[in-house]
C-alpha atoms as a PDB file:
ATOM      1  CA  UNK A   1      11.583   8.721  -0.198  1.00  0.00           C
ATOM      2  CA  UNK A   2      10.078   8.416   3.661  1.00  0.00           C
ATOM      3  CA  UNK A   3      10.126   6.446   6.724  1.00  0.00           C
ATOM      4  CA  UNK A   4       9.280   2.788   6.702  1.00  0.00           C
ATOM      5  CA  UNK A   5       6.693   1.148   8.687  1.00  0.00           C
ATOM      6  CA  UNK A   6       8.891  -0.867  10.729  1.00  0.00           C
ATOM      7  CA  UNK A   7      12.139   0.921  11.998  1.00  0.00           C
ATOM      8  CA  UNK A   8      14.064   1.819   9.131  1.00  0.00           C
ATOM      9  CA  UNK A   9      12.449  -0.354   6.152  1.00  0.00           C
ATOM     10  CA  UNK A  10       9.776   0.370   3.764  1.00  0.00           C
ATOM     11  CA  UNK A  11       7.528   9.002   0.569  1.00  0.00           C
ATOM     12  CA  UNK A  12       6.893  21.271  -8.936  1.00  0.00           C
ATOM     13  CA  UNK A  13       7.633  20.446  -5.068  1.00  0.00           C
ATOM     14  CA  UNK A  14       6.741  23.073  -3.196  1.00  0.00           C
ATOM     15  CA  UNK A  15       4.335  23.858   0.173  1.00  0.00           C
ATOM     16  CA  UNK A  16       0.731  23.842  -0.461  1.00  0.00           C
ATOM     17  CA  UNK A  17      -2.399  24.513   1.212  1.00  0.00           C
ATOM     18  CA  UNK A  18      -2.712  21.601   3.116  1.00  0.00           C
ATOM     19  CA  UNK A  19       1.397  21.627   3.860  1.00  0.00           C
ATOM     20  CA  UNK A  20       0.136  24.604   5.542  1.00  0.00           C
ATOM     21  CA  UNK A  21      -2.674  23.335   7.572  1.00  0.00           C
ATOM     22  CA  UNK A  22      -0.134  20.222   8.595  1.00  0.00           C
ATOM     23  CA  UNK A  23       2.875  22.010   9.512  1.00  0.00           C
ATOM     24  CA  UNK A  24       0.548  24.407  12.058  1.00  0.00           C
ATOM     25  CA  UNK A  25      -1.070  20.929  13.684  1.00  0.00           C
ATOM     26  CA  UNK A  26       2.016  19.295  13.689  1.00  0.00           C
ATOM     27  CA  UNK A  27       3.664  22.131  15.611  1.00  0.00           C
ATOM     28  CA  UNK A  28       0.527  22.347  17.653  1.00  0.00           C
ATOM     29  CA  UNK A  29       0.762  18.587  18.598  1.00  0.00           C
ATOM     30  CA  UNK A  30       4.289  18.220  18.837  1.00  0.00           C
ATOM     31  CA  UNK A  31       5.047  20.897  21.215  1.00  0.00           C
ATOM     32  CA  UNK A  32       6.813  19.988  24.460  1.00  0.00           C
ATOM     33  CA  UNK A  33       4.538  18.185  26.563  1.00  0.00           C
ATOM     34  CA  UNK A  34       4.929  19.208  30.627  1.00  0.00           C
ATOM     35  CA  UNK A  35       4.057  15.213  31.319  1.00  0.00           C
ATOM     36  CA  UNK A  36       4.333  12.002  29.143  1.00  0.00           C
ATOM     37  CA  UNK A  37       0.592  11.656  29.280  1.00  0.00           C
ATOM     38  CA  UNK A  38      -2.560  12.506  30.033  1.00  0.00           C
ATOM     39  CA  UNK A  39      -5.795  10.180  30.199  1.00  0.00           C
ATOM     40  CA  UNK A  40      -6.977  12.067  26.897  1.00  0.00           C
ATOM     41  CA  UNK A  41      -3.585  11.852  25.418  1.00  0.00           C
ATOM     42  CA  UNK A  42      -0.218  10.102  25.435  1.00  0.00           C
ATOM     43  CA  UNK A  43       3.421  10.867  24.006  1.00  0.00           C
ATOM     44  CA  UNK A  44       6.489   8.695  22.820  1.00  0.00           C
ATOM     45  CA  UNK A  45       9.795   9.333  20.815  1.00  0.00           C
ATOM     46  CA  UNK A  46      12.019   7.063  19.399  1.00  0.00           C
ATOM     47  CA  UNK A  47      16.060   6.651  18.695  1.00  0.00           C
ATOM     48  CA  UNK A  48      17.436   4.118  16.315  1.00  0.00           C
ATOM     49  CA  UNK A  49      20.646   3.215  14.287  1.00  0.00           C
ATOM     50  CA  UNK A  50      20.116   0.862  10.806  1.00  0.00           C
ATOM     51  CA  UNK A  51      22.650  -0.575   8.398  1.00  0.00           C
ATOM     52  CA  UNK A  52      20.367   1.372   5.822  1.00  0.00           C
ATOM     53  CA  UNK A  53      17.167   2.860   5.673  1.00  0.00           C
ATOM     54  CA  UNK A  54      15.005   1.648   2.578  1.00  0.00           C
ATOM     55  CA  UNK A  55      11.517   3.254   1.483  1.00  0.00           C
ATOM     56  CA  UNK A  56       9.197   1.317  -0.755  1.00  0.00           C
ATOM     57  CA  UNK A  57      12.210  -0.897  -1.076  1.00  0.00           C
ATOM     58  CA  UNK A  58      14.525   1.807  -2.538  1.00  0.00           C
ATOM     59  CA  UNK A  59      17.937   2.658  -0.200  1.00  0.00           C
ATOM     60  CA  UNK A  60      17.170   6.470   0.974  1.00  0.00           C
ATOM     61  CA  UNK A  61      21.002   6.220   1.812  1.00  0.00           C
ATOM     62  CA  UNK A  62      22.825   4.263  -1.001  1.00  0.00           C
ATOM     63  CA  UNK A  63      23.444   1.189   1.637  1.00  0.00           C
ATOM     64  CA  UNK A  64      24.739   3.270   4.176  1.00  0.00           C
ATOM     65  CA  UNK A  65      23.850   3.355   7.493  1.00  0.00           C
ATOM     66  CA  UNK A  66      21.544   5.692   8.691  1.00  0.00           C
ATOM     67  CA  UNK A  67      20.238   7.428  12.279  1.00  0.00           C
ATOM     68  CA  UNK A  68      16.722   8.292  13.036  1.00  0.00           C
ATOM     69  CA  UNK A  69      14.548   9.697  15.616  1.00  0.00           C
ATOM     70  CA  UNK A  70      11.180  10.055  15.818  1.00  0.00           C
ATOM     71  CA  UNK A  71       8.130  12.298  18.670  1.00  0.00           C
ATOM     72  CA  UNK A  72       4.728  10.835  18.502  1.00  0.00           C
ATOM     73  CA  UNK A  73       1.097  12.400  20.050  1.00  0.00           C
ATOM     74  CA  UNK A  74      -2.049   9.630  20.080  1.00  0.00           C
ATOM     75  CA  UNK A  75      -5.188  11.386  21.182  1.00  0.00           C
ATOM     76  CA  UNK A  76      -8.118   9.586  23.114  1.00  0.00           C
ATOM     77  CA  UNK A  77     -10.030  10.277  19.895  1.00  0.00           C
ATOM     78  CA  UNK A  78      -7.848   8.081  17.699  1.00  0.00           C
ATOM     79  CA  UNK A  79      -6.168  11.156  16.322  1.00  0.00           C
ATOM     80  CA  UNK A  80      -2.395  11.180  15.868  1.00  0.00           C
ATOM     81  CA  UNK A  81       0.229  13.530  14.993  1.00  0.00           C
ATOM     82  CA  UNK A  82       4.064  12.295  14.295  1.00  0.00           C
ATOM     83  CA  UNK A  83       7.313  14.268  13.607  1.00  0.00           C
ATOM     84  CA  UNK A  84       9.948  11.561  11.791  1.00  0.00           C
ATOM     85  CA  UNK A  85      13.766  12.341  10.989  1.00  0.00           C
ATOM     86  CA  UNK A  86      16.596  10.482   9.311  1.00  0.00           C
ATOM     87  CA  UNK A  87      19.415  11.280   7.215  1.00  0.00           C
ATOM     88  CA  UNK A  88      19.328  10.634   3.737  1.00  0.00           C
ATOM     89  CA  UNK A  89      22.121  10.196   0.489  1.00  0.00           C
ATOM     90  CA  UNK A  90      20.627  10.274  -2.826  1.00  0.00           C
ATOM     91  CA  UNK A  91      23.534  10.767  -4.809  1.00  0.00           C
ATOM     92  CA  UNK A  92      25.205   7.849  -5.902  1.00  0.00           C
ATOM     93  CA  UNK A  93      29.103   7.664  -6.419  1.00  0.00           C
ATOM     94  CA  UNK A  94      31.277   9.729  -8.793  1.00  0.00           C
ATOM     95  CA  UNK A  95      27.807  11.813  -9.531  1.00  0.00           C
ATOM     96  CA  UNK A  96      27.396  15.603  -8.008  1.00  0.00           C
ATOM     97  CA  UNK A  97      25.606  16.130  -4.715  1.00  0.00           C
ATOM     98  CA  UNK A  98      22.109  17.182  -5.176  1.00  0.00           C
ATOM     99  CA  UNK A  99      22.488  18.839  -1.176  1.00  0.00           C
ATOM    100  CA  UNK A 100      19.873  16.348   0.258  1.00  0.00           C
ATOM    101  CA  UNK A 101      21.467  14.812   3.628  1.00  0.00           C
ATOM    102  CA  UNK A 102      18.157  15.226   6.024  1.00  0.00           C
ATOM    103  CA  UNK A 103      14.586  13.943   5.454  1.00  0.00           C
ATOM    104  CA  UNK A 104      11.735  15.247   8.368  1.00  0.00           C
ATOM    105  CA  UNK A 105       8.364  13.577   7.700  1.00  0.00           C
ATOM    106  CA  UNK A 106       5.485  15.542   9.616  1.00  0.00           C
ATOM    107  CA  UNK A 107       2.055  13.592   9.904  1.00  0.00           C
ATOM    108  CA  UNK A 108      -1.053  13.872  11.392  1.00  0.00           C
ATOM    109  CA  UNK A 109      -3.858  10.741  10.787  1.00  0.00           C
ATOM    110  CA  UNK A 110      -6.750   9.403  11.890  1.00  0.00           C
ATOM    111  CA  UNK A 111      -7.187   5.387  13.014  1.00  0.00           C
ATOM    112  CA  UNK A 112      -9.991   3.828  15.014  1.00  0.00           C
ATOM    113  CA  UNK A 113     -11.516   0.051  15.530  1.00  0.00           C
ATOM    114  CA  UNK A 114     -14.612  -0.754  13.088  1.00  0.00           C
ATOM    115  CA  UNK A 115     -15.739  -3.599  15.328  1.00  0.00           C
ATOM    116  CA  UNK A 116     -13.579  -6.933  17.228  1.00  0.00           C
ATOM    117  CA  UNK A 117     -11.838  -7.534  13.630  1.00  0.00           C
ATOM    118  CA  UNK A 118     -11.576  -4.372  11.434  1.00  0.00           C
ATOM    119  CA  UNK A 119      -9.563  -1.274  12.151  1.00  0.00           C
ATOM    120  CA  UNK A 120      -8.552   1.666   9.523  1.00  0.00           C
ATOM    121  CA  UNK A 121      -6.188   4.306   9.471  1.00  0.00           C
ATOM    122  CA  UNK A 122      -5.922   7.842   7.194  1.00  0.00           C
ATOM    123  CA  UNK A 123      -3.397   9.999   7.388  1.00  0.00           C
ATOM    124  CA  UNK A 124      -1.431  12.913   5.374  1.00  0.00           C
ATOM    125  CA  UNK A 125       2.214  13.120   5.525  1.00  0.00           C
ATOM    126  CA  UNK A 126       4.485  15.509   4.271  1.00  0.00           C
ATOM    127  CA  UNK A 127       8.163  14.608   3.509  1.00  0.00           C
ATOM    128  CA  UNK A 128      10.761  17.427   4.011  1.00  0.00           C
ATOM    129  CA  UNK A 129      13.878  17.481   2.435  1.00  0.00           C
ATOM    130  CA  UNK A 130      15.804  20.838   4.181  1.00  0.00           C
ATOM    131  CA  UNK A 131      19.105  22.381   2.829  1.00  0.00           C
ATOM    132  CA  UNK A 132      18.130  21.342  -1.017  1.00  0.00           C
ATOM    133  CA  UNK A 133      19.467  23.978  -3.353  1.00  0.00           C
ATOM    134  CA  UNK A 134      16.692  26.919  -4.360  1.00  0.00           C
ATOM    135  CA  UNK A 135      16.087  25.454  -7.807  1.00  0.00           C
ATOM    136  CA  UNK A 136      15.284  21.806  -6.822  1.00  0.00           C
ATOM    137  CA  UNK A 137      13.507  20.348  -3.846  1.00  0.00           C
ATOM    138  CA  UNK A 138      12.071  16.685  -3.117  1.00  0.00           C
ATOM    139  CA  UNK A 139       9.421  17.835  -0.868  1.00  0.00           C
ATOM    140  CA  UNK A 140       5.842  16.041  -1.196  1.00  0.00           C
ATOM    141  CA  UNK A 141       2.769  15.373   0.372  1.00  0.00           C
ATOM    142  CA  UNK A 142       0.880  12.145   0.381  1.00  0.00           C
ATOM    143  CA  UNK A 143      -2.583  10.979   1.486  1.00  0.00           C
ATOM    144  CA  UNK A 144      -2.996   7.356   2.612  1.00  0.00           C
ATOM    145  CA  UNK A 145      -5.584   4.761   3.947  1.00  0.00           C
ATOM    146  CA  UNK A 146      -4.771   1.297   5.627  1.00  0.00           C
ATOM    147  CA  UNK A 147      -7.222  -1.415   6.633  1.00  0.00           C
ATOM    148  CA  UNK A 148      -6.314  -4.283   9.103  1.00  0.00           C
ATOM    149  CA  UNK A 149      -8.129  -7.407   9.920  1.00  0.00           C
ATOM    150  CA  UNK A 150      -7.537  -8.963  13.050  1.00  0.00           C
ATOM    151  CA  UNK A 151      -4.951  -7.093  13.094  1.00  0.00           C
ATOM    152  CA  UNK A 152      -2.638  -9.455  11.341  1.00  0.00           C
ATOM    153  CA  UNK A 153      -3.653  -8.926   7.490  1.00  0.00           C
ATOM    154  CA  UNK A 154      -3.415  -4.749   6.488  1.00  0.00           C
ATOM    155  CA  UNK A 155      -3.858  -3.653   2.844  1.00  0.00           C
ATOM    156  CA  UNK A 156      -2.242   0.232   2.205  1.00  0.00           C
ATOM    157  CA  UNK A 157      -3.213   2.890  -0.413  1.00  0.00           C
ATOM    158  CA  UNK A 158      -1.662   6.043  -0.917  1.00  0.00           C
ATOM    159  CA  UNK A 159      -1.437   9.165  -3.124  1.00  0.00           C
ATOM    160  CA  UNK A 160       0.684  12.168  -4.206  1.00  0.00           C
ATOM    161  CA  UNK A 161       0.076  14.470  -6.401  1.00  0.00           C
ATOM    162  CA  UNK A 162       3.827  15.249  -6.803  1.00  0.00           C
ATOM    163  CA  UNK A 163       5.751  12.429  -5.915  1.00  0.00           C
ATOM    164  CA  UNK A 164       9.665  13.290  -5.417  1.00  0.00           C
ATOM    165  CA  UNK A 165       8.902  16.765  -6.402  1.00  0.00           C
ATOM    166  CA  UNK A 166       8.182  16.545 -10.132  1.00  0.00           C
ATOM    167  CA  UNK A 167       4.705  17.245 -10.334  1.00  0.00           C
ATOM    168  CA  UNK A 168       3.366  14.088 -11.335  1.00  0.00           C
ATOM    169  CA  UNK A 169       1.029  11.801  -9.690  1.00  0.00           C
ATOM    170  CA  UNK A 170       1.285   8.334  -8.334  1.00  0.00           C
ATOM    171  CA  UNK A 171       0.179   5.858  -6.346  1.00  0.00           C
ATOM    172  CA  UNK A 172       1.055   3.256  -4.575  1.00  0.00           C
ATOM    173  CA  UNK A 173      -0.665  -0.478  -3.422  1.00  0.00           C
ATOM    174  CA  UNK A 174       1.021  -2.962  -0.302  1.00  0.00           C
ATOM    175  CA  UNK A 175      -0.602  -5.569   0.963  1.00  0.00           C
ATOM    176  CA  UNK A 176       0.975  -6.497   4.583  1.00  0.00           C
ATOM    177  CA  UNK A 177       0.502  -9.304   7.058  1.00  0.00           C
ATOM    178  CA  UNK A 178       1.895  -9.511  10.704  1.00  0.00           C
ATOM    179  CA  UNK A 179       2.463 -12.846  13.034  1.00  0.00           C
ATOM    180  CA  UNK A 180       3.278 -13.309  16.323  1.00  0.00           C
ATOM    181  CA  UNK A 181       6.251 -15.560  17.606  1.00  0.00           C
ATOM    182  CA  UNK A 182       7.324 -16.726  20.858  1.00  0.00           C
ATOM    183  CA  UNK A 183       9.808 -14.507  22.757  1.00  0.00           C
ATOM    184  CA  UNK A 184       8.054 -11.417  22.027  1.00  0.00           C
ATOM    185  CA  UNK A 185       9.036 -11.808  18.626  1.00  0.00           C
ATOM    186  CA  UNK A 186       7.105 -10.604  15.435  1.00  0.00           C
ATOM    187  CA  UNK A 187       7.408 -11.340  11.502  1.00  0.00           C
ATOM    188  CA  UNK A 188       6.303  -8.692   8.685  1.00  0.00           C
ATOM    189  CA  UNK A 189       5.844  -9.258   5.395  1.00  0.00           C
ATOM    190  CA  UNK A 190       4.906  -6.878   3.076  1.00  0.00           C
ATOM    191  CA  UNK A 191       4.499  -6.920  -1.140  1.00  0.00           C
ATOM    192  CA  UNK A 192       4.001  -3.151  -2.955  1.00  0.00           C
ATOM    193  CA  UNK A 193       3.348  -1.730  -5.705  1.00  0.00           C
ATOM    194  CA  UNK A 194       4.516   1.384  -6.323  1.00  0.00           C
ATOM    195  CA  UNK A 195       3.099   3.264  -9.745  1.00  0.00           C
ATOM    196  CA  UNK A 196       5.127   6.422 -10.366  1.00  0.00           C
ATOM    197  CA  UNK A 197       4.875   5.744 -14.233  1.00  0.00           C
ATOM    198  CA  UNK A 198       3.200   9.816 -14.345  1.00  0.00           C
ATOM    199  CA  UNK A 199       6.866  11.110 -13.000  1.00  0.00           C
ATOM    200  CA  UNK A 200       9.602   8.255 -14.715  1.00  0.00           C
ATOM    201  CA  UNK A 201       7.141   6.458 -16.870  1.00  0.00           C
ATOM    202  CA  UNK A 202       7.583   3.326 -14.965  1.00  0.00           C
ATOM    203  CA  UNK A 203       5.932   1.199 -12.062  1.00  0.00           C
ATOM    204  CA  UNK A 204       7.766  -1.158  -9.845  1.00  0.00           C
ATOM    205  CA  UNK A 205       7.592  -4.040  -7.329  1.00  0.00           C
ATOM    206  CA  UNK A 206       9.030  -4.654  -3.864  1.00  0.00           C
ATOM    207  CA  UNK A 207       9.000  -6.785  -0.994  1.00  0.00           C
ATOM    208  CA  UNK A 208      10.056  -6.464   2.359  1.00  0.00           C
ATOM    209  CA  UNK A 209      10.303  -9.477   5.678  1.00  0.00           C
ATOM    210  CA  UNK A 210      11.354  -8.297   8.716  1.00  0.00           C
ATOM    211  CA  UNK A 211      11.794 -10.159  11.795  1.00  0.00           C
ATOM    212  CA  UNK A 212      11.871  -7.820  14.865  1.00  0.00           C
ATOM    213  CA  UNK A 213      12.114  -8.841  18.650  1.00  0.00           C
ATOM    214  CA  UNK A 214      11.380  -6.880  21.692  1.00  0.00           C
ATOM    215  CA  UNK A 215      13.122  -6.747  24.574  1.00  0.00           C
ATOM    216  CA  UNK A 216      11.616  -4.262  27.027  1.00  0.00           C
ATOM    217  CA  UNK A 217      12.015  -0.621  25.144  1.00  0.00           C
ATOM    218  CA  UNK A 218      14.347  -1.747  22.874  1.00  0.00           C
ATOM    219  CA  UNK A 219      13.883  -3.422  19.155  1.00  0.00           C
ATOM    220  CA  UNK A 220      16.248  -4.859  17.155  1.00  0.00           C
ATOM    221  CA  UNK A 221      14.798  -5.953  13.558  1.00  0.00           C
ATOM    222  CA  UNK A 222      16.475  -7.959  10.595  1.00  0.00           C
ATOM    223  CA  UNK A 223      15.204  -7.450   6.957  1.00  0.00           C
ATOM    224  CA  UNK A 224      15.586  -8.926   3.865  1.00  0.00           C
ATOM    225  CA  UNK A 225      14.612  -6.197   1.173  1.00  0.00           C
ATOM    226  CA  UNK A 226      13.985  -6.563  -2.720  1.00  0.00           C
ATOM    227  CA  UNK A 227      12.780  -4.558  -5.866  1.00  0.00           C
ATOM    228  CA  UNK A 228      11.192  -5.752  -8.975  1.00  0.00           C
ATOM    229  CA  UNK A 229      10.625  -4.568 -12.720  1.00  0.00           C
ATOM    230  CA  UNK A 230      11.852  -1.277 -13.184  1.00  0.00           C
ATOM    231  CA  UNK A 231      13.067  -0.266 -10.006  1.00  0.00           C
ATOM    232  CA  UNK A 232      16.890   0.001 -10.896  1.00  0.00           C
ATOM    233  CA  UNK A 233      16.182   1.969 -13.952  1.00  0.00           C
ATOM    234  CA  UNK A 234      14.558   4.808 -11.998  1.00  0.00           C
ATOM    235  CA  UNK A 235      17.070   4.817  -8.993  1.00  0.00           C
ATOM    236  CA  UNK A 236      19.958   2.904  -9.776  1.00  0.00           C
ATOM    237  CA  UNK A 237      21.437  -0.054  -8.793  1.00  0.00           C
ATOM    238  CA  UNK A 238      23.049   1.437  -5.577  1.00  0.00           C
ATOM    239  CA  UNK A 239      19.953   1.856  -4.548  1.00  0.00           C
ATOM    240  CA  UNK A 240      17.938  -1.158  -5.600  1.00  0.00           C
ATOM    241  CA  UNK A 241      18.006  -4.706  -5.202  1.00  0.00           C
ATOM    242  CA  UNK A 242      18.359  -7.223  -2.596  1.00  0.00           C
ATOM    243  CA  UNK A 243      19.553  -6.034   0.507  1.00  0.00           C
ATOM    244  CA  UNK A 244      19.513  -6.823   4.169  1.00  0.00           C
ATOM    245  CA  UNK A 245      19.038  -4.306   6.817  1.00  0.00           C
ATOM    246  CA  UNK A 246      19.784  -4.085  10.437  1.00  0.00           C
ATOM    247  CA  UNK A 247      17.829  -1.643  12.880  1.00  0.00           C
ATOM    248  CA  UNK A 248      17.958  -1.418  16.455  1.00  0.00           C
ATOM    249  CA  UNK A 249      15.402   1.046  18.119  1.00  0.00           C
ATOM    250  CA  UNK A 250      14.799   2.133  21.730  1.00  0.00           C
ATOM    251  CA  UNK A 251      11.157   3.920  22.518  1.00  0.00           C
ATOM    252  CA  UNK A 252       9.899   5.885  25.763  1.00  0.00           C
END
């Protein structure tokens, strides 16, 4: 349940130690700036509307359109910090609301060039899930690593120890490849695995291929979404299967 990589497309709960740790940088980072930028340092938000928002393949708002916003911080060091909102619907129809209708991802990484073809990225990210009744929350953390070649061809680990909440671990595997088109135009594709077998004892498959174009500030994107093996059986089929989502976003 989190932000995609590309607009709105494609993670007991509780705060921990290093929820701790990331909230204070976070709010460190992500305080007002008095410029947009400084030699050492540069800021940019976000605004953008989607036809859904999908994570990992999975609707976060059973096909419904959703509304995010985003305020980023990239250091001179290659140190980042990002503060990520949408809303979310998690209840499917004629079932009872579980109160989740916000998600706020807070994140603070690390990426850098190896040489002229390799780059990597780490980063810890904390998904927030406000408003949930006392006895039930969503909130997780989750530690991932990414590795690019020229930066076309990207291959993405990651790890909770409490995915969705429940207290069990999982992990997930994407391999990713980017290519440039004419008319500032770019195509994504992208084929995970996510293993979350320790929380529904299940793993699942999906794919995502986005087309996005750029025109000035503004993006509008166009993907076709899918899930494999057991994906419906853990989320439904509201959720799940072949969908295709539109997402136009404006950055300054």
């Amino acid at each position: 349940m989190t932000s995609g990589v590309w607009g709105m497309t494609d993670n007991s709960r509780g705060p921990g130690k290093s929820c701790g740790v990331l909230v204070s940088m976070a709010l460190l980072f992500l305080s007002p700036p008095a410029a947009a930028g400084t030699a050492d340092r540069s800021w940019s938000a976000s605004l953008g509307i989607g036809s859904d928002y999908t994570f990992r393949g999975v609707s976060q708002t059973m096909g419904s359109h959703a509304i995010h916003a985003s305020i980023d911080l990239s250091l001179a060091s290659g140190i980042y910090a990002y503060a990520w909102g949408s809303n979310v619907d998690f209840t499917p129809e004629g079932e009872p609301d579980d109160g989740a209708s916000h998600e706020i991802d807070l994140a603070i990484g690390y990426g850098r060039d190896i040489n002229d073809n390799w780059s990597v990225d780490v980063s810890l990210v904390r998904y927030l899930f406000p408003g949930m009744p006392d006895y039930t929350s969503y909130d997780f953390e989750e530690l991932m690593a990414s590795a690019w070649y020229a930066d076309r061809y990207g291959a993405t680990i990651a790890y909770s120890d409490s995915v969705d909440g429940t207290g069990a671990a999982s992990m997930l595997y994407k391999l990713a490849a980017r290519f440039e088109l004419p008319a500032e135009t770019t195509l994504h594709v992208a084929y995970g695995h996510y293993d979350v077998s320790g929380a529904y004892a299940t793993a699942y498959a999906y794919s995502e291929t986005t087309l996005a174009r750029t025109m000035g500030k503004t993006e509008v994107s166009l993907a076709y979404v899918d899930t494999f093996d057991s994906a419906e059986s853990i989320y439904g089929n509201q959720a799940t299967g072949p969908r295709v989502v539109l997402t136009l976003r404006v950055d300054w």
